[in-house]
C-alpha atoms as a PDB file:
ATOM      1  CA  UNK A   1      96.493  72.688 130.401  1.00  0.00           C
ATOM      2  CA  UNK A   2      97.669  76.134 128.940  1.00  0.00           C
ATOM      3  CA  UNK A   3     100.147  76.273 130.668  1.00  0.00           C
ATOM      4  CA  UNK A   4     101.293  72.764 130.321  1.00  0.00           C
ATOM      5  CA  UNK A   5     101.373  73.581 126.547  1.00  0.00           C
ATOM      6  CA  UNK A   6     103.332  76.804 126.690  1.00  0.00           C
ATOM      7  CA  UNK A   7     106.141  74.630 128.554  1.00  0.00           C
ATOM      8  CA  UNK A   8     106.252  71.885 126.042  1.00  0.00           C
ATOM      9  CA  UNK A   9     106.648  74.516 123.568  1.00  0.00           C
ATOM     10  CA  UNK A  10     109.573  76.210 125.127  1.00  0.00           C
ATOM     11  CA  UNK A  11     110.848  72.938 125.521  1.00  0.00           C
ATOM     12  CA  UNK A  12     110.929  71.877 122.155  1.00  0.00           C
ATOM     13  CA  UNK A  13     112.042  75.016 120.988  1.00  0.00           C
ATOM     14  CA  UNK A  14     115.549  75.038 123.234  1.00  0.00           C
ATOM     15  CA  UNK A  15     115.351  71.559 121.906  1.00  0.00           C
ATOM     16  CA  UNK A  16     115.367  72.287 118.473  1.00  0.00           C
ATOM     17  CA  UNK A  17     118.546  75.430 119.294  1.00  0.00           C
ATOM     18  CA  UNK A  18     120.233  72.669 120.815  1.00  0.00           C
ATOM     19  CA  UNK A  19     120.273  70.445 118.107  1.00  0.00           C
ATOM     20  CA  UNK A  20     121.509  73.350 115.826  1.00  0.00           C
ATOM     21  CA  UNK A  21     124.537  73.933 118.308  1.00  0.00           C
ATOM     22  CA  UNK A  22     125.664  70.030 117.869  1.00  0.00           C
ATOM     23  CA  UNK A  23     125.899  70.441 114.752  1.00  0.00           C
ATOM     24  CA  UNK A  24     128.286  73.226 114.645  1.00  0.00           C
ATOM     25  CA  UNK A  25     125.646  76.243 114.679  1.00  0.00           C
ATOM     26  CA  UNK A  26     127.363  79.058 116.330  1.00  0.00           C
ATOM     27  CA  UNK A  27     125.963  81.816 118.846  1.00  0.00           C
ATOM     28  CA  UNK A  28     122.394  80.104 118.708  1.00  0.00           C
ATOM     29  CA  UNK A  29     120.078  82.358 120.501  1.00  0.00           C
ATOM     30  CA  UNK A  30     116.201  81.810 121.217  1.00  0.00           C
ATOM     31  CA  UNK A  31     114.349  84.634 120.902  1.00  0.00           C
ATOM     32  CA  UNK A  32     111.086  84.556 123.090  1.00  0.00           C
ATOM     33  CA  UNK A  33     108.643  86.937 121.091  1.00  0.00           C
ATOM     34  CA  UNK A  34     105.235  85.759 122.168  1.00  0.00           C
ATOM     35  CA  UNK A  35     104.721  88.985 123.658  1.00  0.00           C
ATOM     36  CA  UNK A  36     105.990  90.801 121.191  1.00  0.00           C
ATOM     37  CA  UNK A  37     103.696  90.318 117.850  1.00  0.00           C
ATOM     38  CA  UNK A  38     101.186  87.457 117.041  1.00  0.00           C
ATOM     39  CA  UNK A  39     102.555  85.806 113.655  1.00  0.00           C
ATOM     40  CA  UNK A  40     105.678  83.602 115.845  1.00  0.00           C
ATOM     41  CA  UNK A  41     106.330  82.553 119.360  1.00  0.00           C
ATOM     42  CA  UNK A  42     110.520  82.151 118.764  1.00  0.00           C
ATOM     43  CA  UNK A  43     113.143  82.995 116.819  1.00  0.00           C
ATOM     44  CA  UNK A  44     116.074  80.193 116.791  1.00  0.00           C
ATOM     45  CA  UNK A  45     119.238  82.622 115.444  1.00  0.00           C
ATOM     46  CA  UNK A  46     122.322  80.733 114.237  1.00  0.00           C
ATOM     47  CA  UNK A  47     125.930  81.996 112.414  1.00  0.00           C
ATOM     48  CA  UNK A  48     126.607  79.316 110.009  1.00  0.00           C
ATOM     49  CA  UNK A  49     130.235  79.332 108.483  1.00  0.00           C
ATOM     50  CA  UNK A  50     129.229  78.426 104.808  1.00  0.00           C
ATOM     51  CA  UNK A  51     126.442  77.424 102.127  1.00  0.00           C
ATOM     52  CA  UNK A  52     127.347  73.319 102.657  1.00  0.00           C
ATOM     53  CA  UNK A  53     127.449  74.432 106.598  1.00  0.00           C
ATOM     54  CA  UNK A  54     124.026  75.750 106.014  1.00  0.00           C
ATOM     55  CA  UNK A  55     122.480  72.986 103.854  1.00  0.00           C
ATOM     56  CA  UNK A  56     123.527  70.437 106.488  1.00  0.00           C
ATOM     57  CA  UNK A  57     121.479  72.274 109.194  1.00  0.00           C
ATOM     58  CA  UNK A  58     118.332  72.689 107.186  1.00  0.00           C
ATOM     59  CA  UNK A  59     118.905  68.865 106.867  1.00  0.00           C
ATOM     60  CA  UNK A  60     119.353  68.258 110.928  1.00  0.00           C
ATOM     61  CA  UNK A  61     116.272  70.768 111.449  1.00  0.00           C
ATOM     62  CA  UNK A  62     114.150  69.024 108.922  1.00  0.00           C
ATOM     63  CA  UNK A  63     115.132  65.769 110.627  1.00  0.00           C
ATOM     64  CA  UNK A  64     113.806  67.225 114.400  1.00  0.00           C
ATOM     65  CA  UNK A  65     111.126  68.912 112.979  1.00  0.00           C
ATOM     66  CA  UNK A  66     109.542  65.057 111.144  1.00  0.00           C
ATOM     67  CA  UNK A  67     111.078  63.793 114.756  1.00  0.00           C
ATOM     68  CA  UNK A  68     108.494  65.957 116.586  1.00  0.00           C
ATOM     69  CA  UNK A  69     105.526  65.716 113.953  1.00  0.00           C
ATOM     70  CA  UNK A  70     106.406  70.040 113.376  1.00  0.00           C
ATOM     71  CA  UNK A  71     105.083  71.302 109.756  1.00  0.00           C
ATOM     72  CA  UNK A  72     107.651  73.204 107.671  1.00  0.00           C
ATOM     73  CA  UNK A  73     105.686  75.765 105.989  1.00  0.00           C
ATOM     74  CA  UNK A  74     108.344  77.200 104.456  1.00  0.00           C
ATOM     75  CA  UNK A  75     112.473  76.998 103.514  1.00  0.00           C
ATOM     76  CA  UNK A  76     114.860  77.304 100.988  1.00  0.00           C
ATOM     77  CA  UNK A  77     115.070  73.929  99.114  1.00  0.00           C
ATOM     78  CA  UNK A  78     118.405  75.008  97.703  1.00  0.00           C
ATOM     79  CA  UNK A  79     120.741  77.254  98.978  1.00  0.00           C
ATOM     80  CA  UNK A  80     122.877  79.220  96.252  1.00  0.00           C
ATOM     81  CA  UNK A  81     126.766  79.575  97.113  1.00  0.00           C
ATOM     82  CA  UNK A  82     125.997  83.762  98.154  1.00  0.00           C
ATOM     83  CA  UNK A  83     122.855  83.066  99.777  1.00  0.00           C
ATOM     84  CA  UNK A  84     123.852  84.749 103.125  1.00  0.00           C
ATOM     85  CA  UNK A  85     120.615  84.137 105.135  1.00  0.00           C
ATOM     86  CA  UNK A  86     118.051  81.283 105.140  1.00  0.00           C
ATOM     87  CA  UNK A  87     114.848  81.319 107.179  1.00  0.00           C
ATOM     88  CA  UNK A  88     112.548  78.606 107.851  1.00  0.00           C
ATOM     89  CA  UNK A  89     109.268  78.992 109.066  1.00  0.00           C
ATOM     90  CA  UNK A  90     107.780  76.462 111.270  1.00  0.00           C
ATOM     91  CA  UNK A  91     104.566  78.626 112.577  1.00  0.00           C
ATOM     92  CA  UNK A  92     105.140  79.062 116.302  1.00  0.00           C
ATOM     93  CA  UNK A  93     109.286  79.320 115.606  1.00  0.00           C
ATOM     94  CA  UNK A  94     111.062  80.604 113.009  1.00  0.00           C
ATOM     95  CA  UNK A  95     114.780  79.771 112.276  1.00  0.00           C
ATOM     96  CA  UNK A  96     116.841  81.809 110.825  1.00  0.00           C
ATOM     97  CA  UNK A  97     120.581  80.573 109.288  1.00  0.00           C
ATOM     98  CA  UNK A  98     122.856  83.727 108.851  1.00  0.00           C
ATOM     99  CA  UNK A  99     126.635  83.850 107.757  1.00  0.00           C
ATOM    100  CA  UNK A 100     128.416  86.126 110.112  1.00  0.00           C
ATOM    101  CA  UNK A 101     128.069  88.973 107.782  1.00  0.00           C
ATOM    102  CA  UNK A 102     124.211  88.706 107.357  1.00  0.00           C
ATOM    103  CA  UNK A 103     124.126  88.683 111.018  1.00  0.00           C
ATOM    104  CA  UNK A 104     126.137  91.683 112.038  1.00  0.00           C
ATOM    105  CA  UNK A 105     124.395  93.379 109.453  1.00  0.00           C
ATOM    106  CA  UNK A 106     120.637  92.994 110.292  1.00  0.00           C
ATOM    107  CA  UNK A 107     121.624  92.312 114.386  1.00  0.00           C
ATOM    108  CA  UNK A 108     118.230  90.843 114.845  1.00  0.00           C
ATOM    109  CA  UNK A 109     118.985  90.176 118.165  1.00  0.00           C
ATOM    110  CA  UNK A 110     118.824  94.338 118.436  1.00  0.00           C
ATOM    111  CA  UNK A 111     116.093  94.646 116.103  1.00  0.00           C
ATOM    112  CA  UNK A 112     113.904  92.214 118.858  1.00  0.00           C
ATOM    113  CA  UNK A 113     115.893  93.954 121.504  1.00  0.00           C
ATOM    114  CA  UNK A 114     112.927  93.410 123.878  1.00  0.00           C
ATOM    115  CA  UNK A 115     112.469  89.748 123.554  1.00  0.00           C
ATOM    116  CA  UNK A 116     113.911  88.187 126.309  1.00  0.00           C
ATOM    117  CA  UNK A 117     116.821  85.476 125.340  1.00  0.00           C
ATOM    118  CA  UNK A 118     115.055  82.283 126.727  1.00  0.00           C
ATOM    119  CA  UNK A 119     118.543  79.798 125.532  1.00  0.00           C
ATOM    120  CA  UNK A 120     121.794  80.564 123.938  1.00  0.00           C
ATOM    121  CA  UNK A 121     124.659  78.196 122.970  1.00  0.00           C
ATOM    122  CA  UNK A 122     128.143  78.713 124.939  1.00  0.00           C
ATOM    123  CA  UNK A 123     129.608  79.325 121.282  1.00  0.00           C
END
């Protein structure tokens, strides 16, 4: 049943990465850190290319997340024009919305260097 569990997981996680890459998230990247630390399972990475760019995401992943009965326990409820990074926690995955800048500068993707990369969008 564990295991059956785990997969769903995964599952909705690439799910959830997928969605952000329809709607124009670039270099998504899931994170698998379940091995790594005990307070998240995933990190969902995505470049956005402005605030508006940004705001509609957090509207798409709210959307999946009521979709697939997932709790937001935390997000940004408005993003300022310079807000360069936006992170929402949904307990077993956390998302986090970075302008190219943001990105390049806190290369999570090194940071986590040792979680393998379970999905990634071709863009």
């Amino acid at each position: 049943m564990d295991d059956m569990l785990q997969t769903k997981e995964v599952d909705t996680v690439k799910n959830l990465a997928k969605v952000i890459a329809e709607h124009k998230g670039q270099h998504v990247v899931v994170l698998d850190l379940r091995a790594l630390n005990s307070w998240t399972d995933f990190f969902i990475i995505s470049t956005v290319t402005s605030s508006t760019h940004q705001q509609g995401l957090q509207r798409h992943i709210k959307e999946f997340a009521q979709e697939s009965h997932i709790d937001i326990l935390r997000r940004q409820r408005k993003a300022p024009a310079d807000d360069e990074w936006n992170l929402i926690d949904m307990g077993t995955m956390v998302v986090h919305l970075m302008t190219e800048k943001a990105r390049s500068f806190y290369d999570l993707e090194r940071l986590w260097s040792e979680a393998p990369v379970i999905w990634k969008s071709e863009a």
